[in-house]
Protein backbone atom coordinates (compact mmCIF):
# COMPACT_ATOMS: atom_id res chain seq x y z
CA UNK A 1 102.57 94.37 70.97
CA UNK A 2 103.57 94.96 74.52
CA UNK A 3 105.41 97.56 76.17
CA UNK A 4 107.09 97.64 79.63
CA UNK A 5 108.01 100.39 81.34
CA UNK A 6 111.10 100.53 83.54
CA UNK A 7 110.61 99.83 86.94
CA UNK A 8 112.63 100.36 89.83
CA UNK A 9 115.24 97.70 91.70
CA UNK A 10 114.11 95.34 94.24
CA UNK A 11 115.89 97.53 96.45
CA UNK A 12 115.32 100.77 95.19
CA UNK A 13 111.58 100.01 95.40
CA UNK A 14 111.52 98.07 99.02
CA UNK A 15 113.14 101.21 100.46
CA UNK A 16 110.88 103.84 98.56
CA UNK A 17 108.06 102.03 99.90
CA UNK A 18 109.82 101.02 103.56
CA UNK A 19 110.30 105.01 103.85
CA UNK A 20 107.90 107.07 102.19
CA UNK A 21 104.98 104.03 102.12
CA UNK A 22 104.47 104.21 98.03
CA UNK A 23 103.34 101.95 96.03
CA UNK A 24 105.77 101.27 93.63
CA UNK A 25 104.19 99.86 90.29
CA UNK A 26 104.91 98.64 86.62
CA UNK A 27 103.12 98.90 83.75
CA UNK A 28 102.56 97.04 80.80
CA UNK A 29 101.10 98.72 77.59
CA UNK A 30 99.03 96.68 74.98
CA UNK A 31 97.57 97.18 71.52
CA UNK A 32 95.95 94.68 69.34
CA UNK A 33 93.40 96.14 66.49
CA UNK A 34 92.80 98.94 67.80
CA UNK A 35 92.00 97.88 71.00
CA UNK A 36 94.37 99.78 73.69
CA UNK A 37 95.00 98.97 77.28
CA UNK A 38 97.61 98.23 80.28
CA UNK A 39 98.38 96.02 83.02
CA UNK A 40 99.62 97.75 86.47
CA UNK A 41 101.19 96.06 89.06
CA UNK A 42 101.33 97.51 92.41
CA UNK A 43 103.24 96.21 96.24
CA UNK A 44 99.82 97.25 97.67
CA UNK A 45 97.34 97.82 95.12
CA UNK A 46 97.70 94.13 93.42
CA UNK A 47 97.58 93.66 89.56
CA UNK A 48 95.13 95.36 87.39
CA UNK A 49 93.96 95.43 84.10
CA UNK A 50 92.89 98.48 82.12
CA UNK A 51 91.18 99.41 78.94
CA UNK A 52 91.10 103.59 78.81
CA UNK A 53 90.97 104.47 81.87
CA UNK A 54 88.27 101.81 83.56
CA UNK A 55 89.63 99.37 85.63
CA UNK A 56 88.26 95.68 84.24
CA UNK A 57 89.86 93.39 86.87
CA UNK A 58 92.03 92.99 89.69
CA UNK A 59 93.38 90.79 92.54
CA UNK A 60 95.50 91.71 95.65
CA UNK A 61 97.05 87.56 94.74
CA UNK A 62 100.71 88.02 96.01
CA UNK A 63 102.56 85.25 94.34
CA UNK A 64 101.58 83.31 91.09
CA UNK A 65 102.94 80.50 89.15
CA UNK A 66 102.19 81.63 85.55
CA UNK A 67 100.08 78.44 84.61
CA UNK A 68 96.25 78.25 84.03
CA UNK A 69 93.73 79.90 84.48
CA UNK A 70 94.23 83.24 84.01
CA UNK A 71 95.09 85.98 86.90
CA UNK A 72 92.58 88.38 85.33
CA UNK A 73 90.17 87.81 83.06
CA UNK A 74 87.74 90.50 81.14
CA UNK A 75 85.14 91.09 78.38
CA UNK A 76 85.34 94.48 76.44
CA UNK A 77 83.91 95.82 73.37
CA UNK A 78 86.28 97.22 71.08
CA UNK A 79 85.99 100.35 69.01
CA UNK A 80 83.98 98.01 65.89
CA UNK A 81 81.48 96.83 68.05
CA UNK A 82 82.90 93.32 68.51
CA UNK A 83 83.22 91.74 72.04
CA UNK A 84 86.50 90.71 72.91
CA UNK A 85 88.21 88.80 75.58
CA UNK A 86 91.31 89.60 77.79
CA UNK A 87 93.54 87.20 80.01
CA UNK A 88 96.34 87.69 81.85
CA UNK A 89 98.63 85.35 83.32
CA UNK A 90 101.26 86.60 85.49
CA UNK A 91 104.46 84.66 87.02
CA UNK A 92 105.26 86.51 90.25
CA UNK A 93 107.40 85.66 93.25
CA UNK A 94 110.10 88.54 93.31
CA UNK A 95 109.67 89.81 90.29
CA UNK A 96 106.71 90.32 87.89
CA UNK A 97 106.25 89.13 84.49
CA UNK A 98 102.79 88.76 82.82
CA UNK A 99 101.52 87.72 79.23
CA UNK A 100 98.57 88.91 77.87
CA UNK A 101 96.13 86.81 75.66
CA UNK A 102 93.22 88.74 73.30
CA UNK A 103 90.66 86.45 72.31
CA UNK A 104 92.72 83.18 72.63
CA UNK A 105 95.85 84.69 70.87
CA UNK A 106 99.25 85.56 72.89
CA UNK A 107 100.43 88.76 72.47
CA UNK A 108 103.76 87.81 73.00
CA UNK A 109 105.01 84.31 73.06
CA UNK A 110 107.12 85.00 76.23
CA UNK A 111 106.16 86.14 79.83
CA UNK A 112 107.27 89.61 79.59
């Protein structure tokens, strides 16, 4: 299951970060057996994965086309011991929308 929290307007955000030089971000909460993490998505900080609260991978990559490979890509072990693998693929030109795969399986079967 994924979750996306609201972000802010194209506008809204270019002229939070035009005047007060924020970065503003989304995020994208995950869970799949037990395994919990999110994707954050930044103007300056880039897109990032996260399991807890250790950053896995990231890339500054401004625009994207959705297709393969994978934007990120990272190995974790979950809380059972087994090793799993995370990709995200991310479609970004003026807006953001990524889907996550664990271990070969979508999470959702849109970009999100």
């Amino acid at each position: 299951m994924i979750h996306k929290t609201r972000s802010p307007s194209f506008p809204t955000a270019y002229l939070h970060y035009l005047f007060n030089r924020a970065d503003p971000q989304e995020e994208w909460h995950f869970e799949q057996s037990g395994l919990h993490g999110r994707v954050v998505n930044g103007w300056r900080s880039g897109l990032s994965l996260f399991v807890g609260e250790e950053c896995l991978a990231s890339t500054n990559r401004m625009v994207a086309v959705g297709g393969p490979p994978p934007l990120l890509t990272a190995e974790v072990t979950d809380a059972n011991g087994q090793r799993r693998k995370i990709e995200v693929f991310a479609r970004a030109i003026f807006t953001v929308k990524i889907r996550i795969v664990v271990d070969g399986r979508p999470l959702h079967r849109r970009y999100v």
